[in-house]
C-alpha atoms as a PDB file:
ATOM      1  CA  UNK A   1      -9.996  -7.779 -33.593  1.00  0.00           C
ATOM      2  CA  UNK A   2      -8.543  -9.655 -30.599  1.00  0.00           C
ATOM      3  CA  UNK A   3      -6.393 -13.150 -31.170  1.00  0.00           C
ATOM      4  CA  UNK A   4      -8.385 -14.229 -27.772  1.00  0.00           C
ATOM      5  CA  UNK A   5     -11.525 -13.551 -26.453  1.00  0.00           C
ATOM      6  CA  UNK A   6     -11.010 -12.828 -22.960  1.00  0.00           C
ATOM      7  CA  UNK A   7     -13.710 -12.490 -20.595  1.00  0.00           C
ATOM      8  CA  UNK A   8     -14.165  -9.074 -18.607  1.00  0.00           C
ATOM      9  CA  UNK A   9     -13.624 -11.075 -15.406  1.00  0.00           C
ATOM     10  CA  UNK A  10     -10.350 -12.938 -15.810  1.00  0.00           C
ATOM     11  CA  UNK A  11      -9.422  -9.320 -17.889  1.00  0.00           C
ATOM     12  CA  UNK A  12      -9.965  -7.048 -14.661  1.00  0.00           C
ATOM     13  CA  UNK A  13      -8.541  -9.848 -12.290  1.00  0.00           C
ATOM     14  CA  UNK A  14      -5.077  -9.685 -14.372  1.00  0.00           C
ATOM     15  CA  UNK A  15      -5.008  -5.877 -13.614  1.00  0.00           C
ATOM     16  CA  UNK A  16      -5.814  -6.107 -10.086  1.00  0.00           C
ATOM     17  CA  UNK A  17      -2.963  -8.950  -9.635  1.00  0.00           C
ATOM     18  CA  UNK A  18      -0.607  -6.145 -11.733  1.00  0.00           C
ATOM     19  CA  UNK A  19      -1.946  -3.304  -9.117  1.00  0.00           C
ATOM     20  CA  UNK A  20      -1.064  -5.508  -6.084  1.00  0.00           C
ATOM     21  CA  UNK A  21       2.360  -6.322  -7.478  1.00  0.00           C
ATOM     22  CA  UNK A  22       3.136  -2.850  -8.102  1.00  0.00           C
ATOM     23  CA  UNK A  23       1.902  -1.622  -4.866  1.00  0.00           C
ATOM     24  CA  UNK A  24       4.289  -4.078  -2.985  1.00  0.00           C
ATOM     25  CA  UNK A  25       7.382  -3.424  -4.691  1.00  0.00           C
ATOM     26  CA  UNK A  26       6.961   0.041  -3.920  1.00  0.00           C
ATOM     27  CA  UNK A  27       9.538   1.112  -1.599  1.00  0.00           C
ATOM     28  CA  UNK A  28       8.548   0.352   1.922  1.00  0.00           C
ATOM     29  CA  UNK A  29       4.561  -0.530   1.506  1.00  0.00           C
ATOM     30  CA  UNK A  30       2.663  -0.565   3.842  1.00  0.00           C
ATOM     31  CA  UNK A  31      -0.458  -3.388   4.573  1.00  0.00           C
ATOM     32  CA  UNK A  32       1.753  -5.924   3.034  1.00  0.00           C
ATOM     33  CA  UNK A  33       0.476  -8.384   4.522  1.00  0.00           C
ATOM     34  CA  UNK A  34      -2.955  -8.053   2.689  1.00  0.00           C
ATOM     35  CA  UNK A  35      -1.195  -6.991  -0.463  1.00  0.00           C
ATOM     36  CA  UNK A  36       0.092 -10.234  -0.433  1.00  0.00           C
ATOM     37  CA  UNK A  37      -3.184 -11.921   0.144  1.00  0.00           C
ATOM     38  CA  UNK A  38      -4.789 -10.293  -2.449  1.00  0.00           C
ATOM     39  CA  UNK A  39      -2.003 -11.121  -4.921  1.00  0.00           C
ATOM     40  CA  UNK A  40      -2.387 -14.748  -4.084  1.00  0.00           C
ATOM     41  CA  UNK A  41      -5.677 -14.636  -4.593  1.00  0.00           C
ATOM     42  CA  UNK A  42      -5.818 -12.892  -7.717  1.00  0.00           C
ATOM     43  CA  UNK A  43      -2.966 -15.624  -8.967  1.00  0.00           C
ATOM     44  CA  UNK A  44      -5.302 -18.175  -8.037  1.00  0.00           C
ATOM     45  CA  UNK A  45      -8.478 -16.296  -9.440  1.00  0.00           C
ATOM     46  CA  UNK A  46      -6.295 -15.888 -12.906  1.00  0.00           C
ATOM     47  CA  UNK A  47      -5.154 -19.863 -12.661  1.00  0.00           C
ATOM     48  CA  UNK A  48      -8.185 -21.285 -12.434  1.00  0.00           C
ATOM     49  CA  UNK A  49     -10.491 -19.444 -14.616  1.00  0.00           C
ATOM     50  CA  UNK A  50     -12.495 -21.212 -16.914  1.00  0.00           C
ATOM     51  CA  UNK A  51     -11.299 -20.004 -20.174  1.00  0.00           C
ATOM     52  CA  UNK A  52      -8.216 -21.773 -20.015  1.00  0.00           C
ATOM     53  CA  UNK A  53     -10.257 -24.809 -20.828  1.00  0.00           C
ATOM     54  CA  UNK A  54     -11.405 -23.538 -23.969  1.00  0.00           C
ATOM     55  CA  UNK A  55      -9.992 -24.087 -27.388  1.00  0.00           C
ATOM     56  CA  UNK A  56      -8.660 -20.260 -27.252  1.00  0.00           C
ATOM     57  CA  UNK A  57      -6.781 -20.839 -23.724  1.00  0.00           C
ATOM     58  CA  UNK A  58      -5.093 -23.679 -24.206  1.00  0.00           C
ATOM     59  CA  UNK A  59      -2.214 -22.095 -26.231  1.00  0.00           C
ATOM     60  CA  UNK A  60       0.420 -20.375 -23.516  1.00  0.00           C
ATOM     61  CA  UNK A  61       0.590 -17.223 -26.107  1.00  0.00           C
ATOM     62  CA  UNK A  62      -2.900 -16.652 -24.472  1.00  0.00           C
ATOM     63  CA  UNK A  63      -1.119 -15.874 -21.391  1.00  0.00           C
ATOM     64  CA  UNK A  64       1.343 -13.934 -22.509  1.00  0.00           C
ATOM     65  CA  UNK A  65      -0.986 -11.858 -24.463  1.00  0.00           C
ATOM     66  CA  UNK A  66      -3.495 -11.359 -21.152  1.00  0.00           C
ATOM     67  CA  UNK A  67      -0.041 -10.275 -19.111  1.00  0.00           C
ATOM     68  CA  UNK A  68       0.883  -7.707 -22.235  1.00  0.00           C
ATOM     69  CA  UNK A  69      -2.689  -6.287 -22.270  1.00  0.00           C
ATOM     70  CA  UNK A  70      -2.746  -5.674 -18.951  1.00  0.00           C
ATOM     71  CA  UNK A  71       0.200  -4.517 -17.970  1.00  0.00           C
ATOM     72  CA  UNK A  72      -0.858  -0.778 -18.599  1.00  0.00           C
ATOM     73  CA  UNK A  73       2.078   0.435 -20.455  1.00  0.00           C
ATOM     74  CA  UNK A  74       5.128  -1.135 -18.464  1.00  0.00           C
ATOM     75  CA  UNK A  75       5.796  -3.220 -21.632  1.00  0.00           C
ATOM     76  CA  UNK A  76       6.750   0.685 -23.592  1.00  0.00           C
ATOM     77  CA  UNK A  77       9.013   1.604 -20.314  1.00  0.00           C
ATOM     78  CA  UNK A  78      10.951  -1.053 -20.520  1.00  0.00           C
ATOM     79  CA  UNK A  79      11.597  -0.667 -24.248  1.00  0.00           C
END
């Protein structure tokens, strides 16, 4: 069972804002420019969501735990 119920939305943006970072800090990118856009608005999409008003959000493990869920693996590379 999961510590925090996170929604499917605020789930998929998390891995889109991973995808964007990755794809920028590949060696020369190219379309940075709307890499970047979409990072910032994936950061603000994350921010903002609702379910960091709840009871479950408010505790900053919740965001750690979203980032580890997310991260697709990179957490076992760097190990």
């Amino acid at each position: 069972m999961d510590r925090f119920p996170f929604p499917d939305d605020l789930i998929e943006a998390q891995r889109e804002w991973h995808a964007a970072y990755r794809a920028l800090a590949a060696p020369r990118p190219r379309h940075v420019t709307e890499m970047r856009r979409r990072l910032l608005l994936m950061s603000v999409r994350i921010e903002w969501h609702p379910f960091w008003s709840t009871p479950a959000g408010w505790s900053p493990a919740a965001r750690v735990e979203l980032r580890r869920l997310t991260a697709g693996g990179r957490q076992a590379e760097a190990a």
